[in-house]
C-alpha atoms as a PDB file:
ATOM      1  CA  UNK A   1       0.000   0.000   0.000  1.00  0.00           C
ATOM      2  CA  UNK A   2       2.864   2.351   1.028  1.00  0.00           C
ATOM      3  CA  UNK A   3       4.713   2.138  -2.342  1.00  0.00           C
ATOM      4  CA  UNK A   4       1.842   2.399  -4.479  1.00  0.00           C
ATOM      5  CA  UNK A   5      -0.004   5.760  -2.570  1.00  0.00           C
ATOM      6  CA  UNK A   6       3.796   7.630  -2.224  1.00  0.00           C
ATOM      7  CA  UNK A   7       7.354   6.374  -3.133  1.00  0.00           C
ATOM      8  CA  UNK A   8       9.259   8.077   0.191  1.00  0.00           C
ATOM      9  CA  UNK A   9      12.145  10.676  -1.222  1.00  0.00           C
ATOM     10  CA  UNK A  10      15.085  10.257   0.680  1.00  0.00           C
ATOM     11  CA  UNK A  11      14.311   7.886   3.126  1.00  0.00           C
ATOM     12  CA  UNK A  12      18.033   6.363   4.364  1.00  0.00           C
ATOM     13  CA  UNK A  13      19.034  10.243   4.174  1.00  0.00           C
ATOM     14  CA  UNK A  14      16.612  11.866   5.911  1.00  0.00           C
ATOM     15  CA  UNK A  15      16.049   9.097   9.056  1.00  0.00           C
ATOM     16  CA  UNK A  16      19.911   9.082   9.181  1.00  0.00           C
ATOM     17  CA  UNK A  17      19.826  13.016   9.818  1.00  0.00           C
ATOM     18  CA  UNK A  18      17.359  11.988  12.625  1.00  0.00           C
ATOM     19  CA  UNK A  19      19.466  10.014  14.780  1.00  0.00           C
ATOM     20  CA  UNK A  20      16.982   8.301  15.950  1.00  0.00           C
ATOM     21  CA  UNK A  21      17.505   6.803  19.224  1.00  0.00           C
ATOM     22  CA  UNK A  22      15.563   3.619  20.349  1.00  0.00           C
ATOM     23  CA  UNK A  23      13.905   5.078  23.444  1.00  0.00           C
ATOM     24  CA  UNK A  24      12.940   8.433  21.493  1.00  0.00           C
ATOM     25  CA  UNK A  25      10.022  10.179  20.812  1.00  0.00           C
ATOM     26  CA  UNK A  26       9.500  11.473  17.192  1.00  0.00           C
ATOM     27  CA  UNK A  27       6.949  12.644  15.127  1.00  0.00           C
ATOM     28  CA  UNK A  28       6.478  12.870  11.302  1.00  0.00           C
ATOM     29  CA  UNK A  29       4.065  15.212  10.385  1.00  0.00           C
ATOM     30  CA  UNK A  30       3.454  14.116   6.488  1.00  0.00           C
ATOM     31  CA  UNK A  31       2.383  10.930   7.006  1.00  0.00           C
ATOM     32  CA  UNK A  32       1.252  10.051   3.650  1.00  0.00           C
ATOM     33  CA  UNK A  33       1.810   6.276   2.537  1.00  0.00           C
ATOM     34  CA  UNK A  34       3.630   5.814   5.861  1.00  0.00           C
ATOM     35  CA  UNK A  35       7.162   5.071   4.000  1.00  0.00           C
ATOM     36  CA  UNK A  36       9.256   7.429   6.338  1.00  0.00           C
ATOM     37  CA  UNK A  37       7.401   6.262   9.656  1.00  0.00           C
ATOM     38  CA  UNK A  38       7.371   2.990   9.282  1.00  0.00           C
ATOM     39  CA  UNK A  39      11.404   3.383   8.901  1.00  0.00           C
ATOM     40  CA  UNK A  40      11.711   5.080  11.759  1.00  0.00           C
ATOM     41  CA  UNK A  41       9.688   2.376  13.661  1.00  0.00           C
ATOM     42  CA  UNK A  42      12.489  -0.335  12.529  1.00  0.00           C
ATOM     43  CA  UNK A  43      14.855   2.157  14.688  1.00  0.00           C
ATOM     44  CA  UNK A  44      13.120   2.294  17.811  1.00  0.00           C
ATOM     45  CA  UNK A  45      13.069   0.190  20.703  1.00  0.00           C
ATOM     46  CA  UNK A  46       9.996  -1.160  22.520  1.00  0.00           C
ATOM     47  CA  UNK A  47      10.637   1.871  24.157  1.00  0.00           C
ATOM     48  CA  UNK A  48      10.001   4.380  21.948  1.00  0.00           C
ATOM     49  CA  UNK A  49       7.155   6.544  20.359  1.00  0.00           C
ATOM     50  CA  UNK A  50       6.209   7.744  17.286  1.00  0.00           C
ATOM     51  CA  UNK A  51       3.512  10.392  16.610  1.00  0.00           C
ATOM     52  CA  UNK A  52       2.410  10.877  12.900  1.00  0.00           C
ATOM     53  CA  UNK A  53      -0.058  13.764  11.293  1.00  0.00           C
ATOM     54  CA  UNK A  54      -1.719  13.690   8.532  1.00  0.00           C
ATOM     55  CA  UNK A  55      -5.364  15.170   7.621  1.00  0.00           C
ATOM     56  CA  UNK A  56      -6.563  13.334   4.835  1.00  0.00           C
ATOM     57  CA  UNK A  57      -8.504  10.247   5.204  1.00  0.00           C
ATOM     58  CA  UNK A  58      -6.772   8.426   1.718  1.00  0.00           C
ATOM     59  CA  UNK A  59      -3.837   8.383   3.783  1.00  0.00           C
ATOM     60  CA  UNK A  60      -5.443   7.041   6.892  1.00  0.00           C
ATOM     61  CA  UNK A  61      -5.708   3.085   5.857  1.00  0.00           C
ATOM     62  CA  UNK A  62      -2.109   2.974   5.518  1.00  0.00           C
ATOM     63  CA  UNK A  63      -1.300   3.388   9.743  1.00  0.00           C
ATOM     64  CA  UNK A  64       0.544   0.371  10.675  1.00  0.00           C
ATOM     65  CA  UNK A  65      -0.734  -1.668  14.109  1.00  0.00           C
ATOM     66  CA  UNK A  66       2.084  -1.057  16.110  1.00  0.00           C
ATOM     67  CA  UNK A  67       1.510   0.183  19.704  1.00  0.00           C
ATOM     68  CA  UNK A  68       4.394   2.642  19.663  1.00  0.00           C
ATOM     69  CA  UNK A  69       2.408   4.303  16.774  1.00  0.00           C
ATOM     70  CA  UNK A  70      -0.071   7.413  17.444  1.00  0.00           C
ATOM     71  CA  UNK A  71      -1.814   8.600  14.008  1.00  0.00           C
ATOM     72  CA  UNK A  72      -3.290  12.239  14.678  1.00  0.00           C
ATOM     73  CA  UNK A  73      -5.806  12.816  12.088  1.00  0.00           C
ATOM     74  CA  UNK A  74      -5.396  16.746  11.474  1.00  0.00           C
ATOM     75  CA  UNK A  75      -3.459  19.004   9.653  1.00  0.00           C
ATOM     76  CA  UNK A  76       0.251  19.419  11.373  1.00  0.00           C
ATOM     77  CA  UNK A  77       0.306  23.218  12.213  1.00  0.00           C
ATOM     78  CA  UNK A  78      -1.929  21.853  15.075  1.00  0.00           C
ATOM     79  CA  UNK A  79       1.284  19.773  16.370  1.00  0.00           C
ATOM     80  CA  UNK A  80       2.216  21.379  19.747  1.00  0.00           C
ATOM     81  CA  UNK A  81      -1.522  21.291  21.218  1.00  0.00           C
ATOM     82  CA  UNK A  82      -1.724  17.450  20.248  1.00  0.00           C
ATOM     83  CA  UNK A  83       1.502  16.790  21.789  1.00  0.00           C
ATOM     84  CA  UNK A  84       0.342  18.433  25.413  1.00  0.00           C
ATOM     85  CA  UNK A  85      -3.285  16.684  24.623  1.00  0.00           C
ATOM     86  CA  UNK A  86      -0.709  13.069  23.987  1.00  0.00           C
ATOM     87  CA  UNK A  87       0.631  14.291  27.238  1.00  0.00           C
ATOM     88  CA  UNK A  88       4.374  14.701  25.703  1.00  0.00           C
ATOM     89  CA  UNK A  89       6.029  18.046  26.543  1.00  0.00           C
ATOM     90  CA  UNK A  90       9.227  17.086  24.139  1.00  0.00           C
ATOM     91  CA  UNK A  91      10.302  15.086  21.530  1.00  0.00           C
ATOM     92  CA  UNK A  92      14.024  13.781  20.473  1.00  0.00           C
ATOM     93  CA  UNK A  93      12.947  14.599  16.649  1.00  0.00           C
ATOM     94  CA  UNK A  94      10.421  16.079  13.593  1.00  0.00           C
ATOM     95  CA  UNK A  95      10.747  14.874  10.058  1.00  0.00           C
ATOM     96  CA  UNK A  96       8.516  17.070   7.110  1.00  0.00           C
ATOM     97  CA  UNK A  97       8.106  15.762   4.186  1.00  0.00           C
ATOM     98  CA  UNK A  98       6.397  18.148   2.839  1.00  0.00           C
ATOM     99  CA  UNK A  99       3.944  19.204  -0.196  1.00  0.00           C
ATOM    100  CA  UNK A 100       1.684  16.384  -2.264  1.00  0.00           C
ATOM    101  CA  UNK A 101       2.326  12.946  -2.074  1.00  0.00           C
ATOM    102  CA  UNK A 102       2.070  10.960  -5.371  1.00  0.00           C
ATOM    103  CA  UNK A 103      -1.190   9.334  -4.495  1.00  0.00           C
ATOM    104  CA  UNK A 104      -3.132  13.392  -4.677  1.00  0.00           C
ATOM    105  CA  UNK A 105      -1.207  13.992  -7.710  1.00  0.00           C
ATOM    106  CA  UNK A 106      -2.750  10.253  -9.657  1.00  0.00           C
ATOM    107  CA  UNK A 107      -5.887  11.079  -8.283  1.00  0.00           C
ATOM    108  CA  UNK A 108      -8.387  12.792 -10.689  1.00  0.00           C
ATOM    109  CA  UNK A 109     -11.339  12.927  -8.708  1.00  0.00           C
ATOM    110  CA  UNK A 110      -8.742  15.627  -6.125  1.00  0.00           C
ATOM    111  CA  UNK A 111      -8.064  18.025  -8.720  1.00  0.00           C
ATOM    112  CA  UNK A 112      -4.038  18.093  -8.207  1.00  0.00           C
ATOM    113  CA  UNK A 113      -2.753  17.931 -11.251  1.00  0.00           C
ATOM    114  CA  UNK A 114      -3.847  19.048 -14.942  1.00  0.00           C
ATOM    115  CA  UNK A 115      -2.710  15.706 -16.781  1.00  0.00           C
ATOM    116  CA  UNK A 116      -6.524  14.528 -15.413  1.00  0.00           C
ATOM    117  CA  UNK A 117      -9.850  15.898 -16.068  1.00  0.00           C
ATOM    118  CA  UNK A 118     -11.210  16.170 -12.710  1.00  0.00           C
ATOM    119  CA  UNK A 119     -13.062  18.729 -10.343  1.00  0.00           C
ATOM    120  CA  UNK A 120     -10.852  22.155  -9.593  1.00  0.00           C
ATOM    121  CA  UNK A 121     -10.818  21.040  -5.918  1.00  0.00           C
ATOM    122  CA  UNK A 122      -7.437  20.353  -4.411  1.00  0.00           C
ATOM    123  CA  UNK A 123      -8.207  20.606  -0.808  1.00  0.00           C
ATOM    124  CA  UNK A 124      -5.946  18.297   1.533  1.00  0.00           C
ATOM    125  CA  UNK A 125      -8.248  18.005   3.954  1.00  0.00           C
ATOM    126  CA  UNK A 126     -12.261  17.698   5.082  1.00  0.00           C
ATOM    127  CA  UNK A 127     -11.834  21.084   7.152  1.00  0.00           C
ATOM    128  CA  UNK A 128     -10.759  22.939   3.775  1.00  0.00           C
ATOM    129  CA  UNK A 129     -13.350  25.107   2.970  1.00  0.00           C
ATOM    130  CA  UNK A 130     -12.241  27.317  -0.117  1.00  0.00           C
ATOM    131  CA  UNK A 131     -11.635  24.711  -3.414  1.00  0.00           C
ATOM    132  CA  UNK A 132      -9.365  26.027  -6.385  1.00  0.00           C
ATOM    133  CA  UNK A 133     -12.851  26.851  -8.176  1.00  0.00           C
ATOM    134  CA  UNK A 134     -13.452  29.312  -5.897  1.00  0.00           C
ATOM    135  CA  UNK A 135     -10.173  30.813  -6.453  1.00  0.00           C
ATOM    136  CA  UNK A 136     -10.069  31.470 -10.046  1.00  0.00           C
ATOM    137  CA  UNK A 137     -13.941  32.246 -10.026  1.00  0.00           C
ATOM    138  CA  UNK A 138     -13.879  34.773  -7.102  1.00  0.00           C
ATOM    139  CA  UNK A 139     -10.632  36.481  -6.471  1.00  0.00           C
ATOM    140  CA  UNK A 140     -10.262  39.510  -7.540  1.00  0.00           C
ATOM    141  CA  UNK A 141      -7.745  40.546 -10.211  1.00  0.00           C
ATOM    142  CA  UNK A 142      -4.847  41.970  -7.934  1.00  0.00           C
ATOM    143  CA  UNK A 143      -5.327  38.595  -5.367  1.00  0.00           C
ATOM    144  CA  UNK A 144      -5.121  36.033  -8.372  1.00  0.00           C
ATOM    145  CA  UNK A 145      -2.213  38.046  -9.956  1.00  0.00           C
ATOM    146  CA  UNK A 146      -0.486  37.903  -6.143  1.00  0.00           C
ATOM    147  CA  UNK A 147      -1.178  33.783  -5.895  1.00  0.00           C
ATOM    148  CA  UNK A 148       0.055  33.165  -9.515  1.00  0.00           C
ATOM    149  CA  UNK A 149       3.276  35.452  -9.099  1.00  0.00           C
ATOM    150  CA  UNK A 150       4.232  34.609  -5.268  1.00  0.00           C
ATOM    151  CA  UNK A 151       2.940  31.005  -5.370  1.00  0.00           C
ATOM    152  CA  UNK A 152       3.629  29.757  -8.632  1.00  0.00           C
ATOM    153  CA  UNK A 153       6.302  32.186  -9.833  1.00  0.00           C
ATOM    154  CA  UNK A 154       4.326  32.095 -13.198  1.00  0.00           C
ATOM    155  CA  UNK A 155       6.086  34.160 -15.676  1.00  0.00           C
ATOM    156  CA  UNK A 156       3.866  37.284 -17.174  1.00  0.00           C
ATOM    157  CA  UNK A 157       1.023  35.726 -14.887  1.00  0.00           C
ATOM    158  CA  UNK A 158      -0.744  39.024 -15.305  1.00  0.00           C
ATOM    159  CA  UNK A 159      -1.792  37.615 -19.424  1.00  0.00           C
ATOM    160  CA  UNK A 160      -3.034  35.089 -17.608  1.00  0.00           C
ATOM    161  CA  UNK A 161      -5.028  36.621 -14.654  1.00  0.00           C
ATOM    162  CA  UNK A 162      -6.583  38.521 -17.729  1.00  0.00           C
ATOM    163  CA  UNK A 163      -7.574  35.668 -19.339  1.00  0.00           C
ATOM    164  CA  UNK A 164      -8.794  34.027 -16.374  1.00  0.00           C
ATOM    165  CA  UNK A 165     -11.391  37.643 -15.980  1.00  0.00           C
ATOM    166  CA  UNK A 166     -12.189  37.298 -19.061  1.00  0.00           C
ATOM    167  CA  UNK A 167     -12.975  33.486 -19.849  1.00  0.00           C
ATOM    168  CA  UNK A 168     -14.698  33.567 -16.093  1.00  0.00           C
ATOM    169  CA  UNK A 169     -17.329  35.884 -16.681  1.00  0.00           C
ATOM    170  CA  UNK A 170     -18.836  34.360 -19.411  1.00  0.00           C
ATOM    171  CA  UNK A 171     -18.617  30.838 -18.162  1.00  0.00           C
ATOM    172  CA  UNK A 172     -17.286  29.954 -14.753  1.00  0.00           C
ATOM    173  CA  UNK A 173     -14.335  27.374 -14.554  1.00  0.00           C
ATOM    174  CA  UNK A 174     -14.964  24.222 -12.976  1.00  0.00           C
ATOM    175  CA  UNK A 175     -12.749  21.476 -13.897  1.00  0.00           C
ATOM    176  CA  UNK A 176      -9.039  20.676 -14.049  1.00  0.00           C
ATOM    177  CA  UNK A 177      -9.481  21.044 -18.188  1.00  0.00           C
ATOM    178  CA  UNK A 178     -11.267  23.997 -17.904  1.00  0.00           C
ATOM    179  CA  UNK A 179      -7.986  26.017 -16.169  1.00  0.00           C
ATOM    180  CA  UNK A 180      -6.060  24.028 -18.446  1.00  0.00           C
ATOM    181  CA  UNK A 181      -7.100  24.489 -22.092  1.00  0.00           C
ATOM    182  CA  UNK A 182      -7.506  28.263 -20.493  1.00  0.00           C
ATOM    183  CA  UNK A 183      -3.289  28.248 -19.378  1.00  0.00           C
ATOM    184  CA  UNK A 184      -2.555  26.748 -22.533  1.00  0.00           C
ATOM    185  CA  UNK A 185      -2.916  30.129 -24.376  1.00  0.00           C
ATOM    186  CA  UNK A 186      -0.968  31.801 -22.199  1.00  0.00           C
ATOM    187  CA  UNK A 187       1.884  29.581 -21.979  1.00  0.00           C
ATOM    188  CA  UNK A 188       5.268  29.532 -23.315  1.00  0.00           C
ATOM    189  CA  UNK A 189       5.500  27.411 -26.420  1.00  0.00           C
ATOM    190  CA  UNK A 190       8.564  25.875 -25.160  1.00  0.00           C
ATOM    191  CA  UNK A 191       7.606  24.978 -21.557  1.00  0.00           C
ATOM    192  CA  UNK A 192       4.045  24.720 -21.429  1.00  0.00           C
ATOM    193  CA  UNK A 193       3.810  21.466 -18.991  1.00  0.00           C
ATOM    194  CA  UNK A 194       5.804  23.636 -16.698  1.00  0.00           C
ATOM    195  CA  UNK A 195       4.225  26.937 -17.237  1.00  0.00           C
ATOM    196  CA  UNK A 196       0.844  24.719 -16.006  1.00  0.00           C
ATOM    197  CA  UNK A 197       2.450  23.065 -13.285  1.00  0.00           C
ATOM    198  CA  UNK A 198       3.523  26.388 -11.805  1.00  0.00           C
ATOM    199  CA  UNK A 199      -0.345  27.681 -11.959  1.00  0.00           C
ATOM    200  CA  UNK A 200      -1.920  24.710 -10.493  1.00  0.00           C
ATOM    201  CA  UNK A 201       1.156  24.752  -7.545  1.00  0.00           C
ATOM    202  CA  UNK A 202       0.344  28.551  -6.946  1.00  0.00           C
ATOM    203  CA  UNK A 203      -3.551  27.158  -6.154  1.00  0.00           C
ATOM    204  CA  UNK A 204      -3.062  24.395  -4.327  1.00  0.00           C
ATOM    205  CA  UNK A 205      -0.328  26.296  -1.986  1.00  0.00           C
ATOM    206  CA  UNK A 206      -3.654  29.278  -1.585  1.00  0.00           C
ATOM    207  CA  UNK A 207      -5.971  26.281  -1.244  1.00  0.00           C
ATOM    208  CA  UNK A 208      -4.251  24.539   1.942  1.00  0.00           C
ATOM    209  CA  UNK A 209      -2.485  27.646   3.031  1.00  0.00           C
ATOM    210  CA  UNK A 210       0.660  25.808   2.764  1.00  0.00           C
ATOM    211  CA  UNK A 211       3.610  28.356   3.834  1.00  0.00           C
ATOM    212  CA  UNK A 212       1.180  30.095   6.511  1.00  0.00           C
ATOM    213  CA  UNK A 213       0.788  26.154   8.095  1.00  0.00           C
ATOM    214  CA  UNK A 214       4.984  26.088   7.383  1.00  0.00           C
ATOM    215  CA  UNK A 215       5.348  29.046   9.371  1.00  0.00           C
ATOM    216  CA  UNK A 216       3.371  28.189  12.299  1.00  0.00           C
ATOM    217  CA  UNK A 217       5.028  24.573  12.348  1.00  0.00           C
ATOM    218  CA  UNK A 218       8.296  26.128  12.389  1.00  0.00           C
ATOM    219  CA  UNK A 219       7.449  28.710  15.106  1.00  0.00           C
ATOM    220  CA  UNK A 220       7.023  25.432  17.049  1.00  0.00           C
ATOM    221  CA  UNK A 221      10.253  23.627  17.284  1.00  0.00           C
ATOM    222  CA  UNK A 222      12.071  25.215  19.376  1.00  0.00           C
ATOM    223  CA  UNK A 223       9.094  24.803  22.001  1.00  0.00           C
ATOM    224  CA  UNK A 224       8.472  21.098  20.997  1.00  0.00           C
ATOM    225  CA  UNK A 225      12.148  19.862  20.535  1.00  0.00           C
ATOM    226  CA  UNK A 226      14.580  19.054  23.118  1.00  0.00           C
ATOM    227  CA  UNK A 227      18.142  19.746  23.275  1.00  0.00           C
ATOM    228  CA  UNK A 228      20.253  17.749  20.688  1.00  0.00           C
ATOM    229  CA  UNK A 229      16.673  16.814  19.208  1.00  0.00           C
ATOM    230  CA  UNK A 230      16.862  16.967  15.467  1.00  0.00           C
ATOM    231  CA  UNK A 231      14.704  18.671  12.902  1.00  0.00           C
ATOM    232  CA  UNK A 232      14.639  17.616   9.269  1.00  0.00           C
ATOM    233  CA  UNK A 233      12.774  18.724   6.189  1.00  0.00           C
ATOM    234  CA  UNK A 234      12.166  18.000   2.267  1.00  0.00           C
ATOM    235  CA  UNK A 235      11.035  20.828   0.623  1.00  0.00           C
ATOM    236  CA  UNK A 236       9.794  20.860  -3.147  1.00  0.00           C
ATOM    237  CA  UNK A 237       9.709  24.661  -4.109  1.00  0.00           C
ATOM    238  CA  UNK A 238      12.084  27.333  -3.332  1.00  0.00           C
ATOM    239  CA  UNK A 239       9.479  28.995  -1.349  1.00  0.00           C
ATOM    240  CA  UNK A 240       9.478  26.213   1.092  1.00  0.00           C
ATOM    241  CA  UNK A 241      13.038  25.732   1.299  1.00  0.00           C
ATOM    242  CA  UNK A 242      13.909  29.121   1.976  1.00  0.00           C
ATOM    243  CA  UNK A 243      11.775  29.808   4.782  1.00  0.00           C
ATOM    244  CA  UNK A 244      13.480  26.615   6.138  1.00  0.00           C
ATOM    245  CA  UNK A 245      16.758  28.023   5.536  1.00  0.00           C
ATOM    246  CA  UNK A 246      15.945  31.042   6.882  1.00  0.00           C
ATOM    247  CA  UNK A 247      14.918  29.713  10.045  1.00  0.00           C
ATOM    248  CA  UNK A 248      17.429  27.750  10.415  1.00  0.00           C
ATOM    249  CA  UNK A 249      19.501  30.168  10.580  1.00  0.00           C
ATOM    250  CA  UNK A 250      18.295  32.842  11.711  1.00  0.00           C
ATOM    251  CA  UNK A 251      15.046  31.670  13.969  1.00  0.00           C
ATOM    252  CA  UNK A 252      12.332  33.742  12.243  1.00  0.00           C
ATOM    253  CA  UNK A 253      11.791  34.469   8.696  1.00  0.00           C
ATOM    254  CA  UNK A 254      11.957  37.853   7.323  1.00  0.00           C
ATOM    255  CA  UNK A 255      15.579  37.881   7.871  1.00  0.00           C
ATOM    256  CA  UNK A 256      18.162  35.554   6.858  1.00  0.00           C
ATOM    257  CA  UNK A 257      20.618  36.675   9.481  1.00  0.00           C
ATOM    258  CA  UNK A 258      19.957  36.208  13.498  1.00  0.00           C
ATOM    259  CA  UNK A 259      20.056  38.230  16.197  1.00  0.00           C
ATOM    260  CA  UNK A 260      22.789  38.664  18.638  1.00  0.00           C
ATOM    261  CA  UNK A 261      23.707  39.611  22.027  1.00  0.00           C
ATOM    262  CA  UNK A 262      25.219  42.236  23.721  1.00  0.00           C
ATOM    263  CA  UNK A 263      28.651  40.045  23.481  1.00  0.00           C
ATOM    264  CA  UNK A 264      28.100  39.264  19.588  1.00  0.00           C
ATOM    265  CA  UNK A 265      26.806  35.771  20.120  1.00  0.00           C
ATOM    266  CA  UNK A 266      23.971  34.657  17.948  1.00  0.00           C
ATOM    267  CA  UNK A 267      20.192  33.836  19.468  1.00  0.00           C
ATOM    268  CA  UNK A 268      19.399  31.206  17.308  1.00  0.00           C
ATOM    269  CA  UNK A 269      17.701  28.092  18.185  1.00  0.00           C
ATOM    270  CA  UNK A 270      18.844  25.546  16.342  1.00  0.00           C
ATOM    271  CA  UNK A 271      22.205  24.651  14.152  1.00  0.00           C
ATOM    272  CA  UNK A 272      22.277  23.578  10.591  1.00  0.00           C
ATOM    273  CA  UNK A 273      23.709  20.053  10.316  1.00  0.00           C
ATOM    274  CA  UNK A 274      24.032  20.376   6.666  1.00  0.00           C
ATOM    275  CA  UNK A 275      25.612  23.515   5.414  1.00  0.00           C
ATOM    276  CA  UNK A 276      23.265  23.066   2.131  1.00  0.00           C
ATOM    277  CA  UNK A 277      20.648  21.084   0.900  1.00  0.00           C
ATOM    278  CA  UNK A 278      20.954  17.615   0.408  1.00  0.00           C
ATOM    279  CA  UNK A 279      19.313  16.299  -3.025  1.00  0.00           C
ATOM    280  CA  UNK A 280      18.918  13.318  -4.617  1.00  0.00           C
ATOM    281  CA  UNK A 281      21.004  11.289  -6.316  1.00  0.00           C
ATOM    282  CA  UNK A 282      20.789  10.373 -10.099  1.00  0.00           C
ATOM    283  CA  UNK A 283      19.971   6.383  -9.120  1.00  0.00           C
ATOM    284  CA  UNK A 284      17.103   7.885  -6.646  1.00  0.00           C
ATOM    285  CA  UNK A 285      15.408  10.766  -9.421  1.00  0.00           C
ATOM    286  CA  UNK A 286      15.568   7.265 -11.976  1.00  0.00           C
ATOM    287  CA  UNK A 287      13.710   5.415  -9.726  1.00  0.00           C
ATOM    288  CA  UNK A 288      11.190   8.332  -8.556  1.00  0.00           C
ATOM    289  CA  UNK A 289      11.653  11.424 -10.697  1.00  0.00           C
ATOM    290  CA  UNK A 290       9.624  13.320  -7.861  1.00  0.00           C
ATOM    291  CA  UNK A 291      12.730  13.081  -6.248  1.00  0.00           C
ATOM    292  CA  UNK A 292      14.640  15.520  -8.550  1.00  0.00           C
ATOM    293  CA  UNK A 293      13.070  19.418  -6.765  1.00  0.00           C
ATOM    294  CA  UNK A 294      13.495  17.677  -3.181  1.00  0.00           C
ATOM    295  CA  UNK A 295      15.827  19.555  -0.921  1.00  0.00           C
ATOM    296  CA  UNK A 296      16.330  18.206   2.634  1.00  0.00           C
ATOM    297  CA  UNK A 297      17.980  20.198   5.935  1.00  0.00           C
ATOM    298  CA  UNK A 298      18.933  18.977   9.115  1.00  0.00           C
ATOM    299  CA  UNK A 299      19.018  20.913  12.095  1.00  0.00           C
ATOM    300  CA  UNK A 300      19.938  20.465  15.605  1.00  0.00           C
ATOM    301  CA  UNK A 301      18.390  22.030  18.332  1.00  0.00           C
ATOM    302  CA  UNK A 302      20.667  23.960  20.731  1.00  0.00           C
END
């Protein structure tokens, strides 16, 4: 089941830049197919404790029965009130995974991907309220053109976010082909599968309120992680991986260098592990070509 709902991207990496000891406590807060937590189970002892999150119910069938496993059914950015409710105050470790598993992307019916006619959904979760429909049918003109240019870095997104006005108020959009065959116009000649991939990223990021959810996550760790506790994540767009970075480094996230003392010393919380992102290797990218925009960090908490 695990291998055919999500292929994990850099497993032996990313649970090595855990250190996982036997007694620990860790969570993984993309559970997904459950490739990455049920690795982490082979490293812990009857001892230890795993807490997983994910808030889709396609993902729920694939918890394994193991008693050291605790499956929280809700979105992640929800991860320090769980952990009091668990009655666990700190854990030795938090792995991220983050983004769309494989399994959203190959299924129609979710609206993920424009390579399937489906409904212009792409809502993660039950407690999602706003589909991509309503997006592209009701934001205004200076909101759509922010989502396509922030989110999706589209190039010239404002020929699109005219087309969209346009094409919307004579019919409104309700399908994966209809934002499609709309896109299509507009796109590059050259790159056109990745001039659409960029617009339906920029919606499903607004959708699920991905880097607000990153942010609060992140605002987290130092609270939730204990000293010499690790923190590792794979990003998939820049966006992601710099706010990472960022915070990494510098503990918050509109500046990329920390603040220090009266004695010079910097007031960070954690310490980068790896000095840059770790990608996949060419064997890996063969095997799962989702693999190829992964970047992972590892952090340690000080």
């Amino acid at each position: 089941m695990t291998t055919e709902y999500h292929i994990p991207v850099l497993l032996e990496t990313s649970i090595e830049g855990l250190n996982v000891r036997p007694d620990g406590v860790y969570v993984d807060l993309t559970f997904g197919g459950g490739g990455h937590s049920r690795e982490i189970l082979k490293h812990l002892g009857a001892d230890g404790r795993l807490i997983a999150f994910d808030q889709d119910a396609d993902a729920w069938a694939n918890a394994p029965d193991d008693e050291r496993f605790t499956l929280v059914k809700h979105n992640f950015r929800y991860l320090q009130h769980f952990l009091e409710y668990l009655g666990i105050e700190k854990v030795d470790g938090v792995l991220g995974d983050l983004g769309v598993s494989s399994h959203h992307f190959d299924s129609p019916e979710r609206g993920f991907s424009f390579r399937f006619e489906g409904a212009l959904d792409m809502r993660m979760g039950p407690g999602i309220e706003l589909t991509a429909a309503d997006i592209v049918n009701g934001y205004s003109e200076e909101k759509l053109f922010s989502v396509f240019k922030l989110y999706g870095e589209v190039p010239s997104c404002g020929k699109l976010v005219r087309a969209i006005l346009s094409a919307r108020s004579k019919e409104p959009f309700r399908t994966t082909s209809d934002l499609r065959e709309l896109a299509q116009t507009v796109a590059p000649r050259k790159d056109v599968n990745k001039y659409l991939a960029q617009v339906f990223q920029a919606l499903r990021i607004e959708v699920n309120r991905e880097m607000e959810v990153l942010e609060e996550v992140l605002m987290q760790m130092s609270q939730v992680i204990k000293p010499k506790g690790r923190l590792v994540v794979i990003a998939y767009h820049s966006l992601e991986d710099r706010m990472v970075k960022n915070f990494i480094r510098s503990g918050n996230f509109a500046k990329s260098q920390a603040e220090t003392d009266l004695y010079g010393n910097r007031d960070v919380p954690f310490n980068a592990v790896t000095r840059k992102a770790v990608k996949a290797g060419e064997d890996e990218v063969k095997e799962n070509p989702r693999a190829r925009s992964a970047k992972l960090r590892i952090a340690e908490k000080l």
